[in-house]
Protein backbone atom coordinates (compact mmCIF):
# COMPACT_ATOMS: atom_id res chain seq x y z
CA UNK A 1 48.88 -34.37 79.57
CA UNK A 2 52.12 -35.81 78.82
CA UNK A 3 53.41 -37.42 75.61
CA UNK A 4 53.73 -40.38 77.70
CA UNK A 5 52.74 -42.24 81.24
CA UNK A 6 56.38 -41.70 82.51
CA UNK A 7 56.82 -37.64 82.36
CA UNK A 8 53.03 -36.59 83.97
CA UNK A 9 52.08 -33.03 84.95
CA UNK A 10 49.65 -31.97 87.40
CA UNK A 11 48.47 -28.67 89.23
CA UNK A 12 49.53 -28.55 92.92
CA UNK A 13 48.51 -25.44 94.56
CA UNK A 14 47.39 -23.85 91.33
CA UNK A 15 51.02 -23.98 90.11
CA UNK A 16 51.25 -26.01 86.97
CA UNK A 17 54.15 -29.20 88.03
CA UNK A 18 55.76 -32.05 86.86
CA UNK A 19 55.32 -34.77 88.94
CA UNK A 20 58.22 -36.59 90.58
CA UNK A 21 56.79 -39.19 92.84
CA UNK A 22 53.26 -40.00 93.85
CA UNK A 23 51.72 -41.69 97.00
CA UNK A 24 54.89 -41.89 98.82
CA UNK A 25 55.91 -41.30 102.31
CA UNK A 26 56.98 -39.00 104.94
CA UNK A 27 60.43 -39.77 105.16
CA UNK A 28 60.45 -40.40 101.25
CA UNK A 29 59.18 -37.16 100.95
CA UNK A 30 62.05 -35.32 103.13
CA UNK A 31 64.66 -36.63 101.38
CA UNK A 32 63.31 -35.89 97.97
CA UNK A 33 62.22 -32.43 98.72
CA UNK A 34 66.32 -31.93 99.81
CA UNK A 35 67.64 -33.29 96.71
CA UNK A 36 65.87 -31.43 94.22
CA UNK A 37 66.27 -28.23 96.77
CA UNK A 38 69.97 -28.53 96.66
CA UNK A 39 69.72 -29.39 92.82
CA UNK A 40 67.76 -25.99 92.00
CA UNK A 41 64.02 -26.87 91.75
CA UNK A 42 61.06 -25.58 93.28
CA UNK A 43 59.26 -28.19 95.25
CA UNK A 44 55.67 -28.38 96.08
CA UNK A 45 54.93 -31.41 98.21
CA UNK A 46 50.74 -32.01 99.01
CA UNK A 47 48.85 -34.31 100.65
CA UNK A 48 48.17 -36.91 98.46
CA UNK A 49 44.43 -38.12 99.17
CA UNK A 50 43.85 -34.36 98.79
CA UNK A 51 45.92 -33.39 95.56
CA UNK A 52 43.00 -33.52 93.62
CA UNK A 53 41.09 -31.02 96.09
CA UNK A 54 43.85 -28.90 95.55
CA UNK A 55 43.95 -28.27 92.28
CA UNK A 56 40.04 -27.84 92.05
CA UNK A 57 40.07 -25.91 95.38
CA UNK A 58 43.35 -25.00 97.14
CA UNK A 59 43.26 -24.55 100.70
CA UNK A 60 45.58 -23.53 103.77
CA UNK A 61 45.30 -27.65 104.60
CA UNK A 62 46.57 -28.38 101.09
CA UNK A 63 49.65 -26.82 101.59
CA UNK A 64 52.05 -28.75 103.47
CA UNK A 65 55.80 -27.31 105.17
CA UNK A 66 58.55 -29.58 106.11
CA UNK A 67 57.16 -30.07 109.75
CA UNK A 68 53.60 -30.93 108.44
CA UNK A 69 55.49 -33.91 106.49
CA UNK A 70 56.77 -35.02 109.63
CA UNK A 71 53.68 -34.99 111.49
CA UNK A 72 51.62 -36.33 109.29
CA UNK A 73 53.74 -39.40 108.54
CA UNK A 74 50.74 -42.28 107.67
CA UNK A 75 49.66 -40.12 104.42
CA UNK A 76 50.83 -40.76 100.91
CA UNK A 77 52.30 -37.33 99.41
CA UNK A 78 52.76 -36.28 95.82
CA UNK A 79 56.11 -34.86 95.09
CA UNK A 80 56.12 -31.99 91.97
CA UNK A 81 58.43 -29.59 90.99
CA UNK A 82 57.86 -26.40 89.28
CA UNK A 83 60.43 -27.20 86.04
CA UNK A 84 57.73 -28.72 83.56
CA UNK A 85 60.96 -29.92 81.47
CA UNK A 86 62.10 -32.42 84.75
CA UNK A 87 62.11 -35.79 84.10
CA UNK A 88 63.47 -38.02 87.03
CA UNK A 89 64.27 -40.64 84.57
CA UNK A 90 66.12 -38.18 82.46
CA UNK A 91 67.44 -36.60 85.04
CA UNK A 92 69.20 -39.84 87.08
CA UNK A 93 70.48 -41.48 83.81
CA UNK A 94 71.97 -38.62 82.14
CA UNK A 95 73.71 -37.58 85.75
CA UNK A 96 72.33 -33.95 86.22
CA UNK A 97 71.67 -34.54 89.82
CA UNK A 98 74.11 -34.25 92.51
CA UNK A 99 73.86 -35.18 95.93
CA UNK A 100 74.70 -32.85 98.84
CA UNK A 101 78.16 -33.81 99.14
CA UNK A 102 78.38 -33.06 95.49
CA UNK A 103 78.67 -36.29 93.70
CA UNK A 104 76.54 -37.69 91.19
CA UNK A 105 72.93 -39.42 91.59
CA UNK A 106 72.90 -42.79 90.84
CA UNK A 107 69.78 -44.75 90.54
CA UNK A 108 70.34 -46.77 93.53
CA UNK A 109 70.72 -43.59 95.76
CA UNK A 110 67.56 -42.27 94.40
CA UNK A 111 65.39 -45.14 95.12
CA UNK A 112 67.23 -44.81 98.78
CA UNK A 113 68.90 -48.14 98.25
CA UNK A 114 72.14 -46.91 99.25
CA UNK A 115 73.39 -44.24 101.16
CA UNK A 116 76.68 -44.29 99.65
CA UNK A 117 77.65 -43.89 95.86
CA UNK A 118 80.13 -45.32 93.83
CA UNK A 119 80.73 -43.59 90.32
CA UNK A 120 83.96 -44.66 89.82
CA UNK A 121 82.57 -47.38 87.75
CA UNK A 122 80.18 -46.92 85.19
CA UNK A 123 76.93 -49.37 85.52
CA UNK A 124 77.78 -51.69 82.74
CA UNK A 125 81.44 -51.91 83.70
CA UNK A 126 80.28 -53.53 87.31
């Protein structure tokens, strides 16, 4: 259990993870799994009506690949990676991420409010 509500761990798949995002959706779920991908983490993505199944009893249905997220669009999917010390939070504000074209996550292009990112200016200078 975590220190606090904002940095939780679960097991998905038997593996031990720090969660990123809970109960969201397919396309949610794509372009999270591609960001942390490109940013070096392991991600497990499972069903999430069945992520407690899987952690008492993991099998072959649990485990989803990038086509079952597609298919199965209308679930809610929980989002870990394998780095116990990643904290999305952390992570965005202190600028560890990039994006794929190399610049810096912002907190508006993680929440997918824009698709375009502007750090020539800091937050507080805007």
């Amino acid at each position: 259990m975590a220190l606090n509500s904002n940095h939780t761990f679960e097991e998905l798949e038997n593996i031990k993870c720090s969660i990123v995002e809970k109960k969201c959706n397919a396309e949610r779920s794509n372009f999270l799994k591609t960001l942390l991908e490109h940013n070096g983490f392991k991600v497990i993505i499972v069903n999430g009506s069945t992520s407690e199944k899987a952690a008492l009893k993991p099998t072959d249905e649990n485990k989803l690949t990038l086509s079952d997220i597609k298919t199965n669009s209308p679930e809610a999917f929980t989002i870990g990676v394998t780095d116990l010390s990643f904290n999305p939070t952390k992570s965005i504000y202190n600028r560890e991420l990039k994006t794929l074209d190399g610049w810096i996550v912002t907190h508006n292009y993680w929440k997918q409010k824009e698709s375009i990112y502007n750090n020539e200016k800091w937050y507080w200078e805007k």
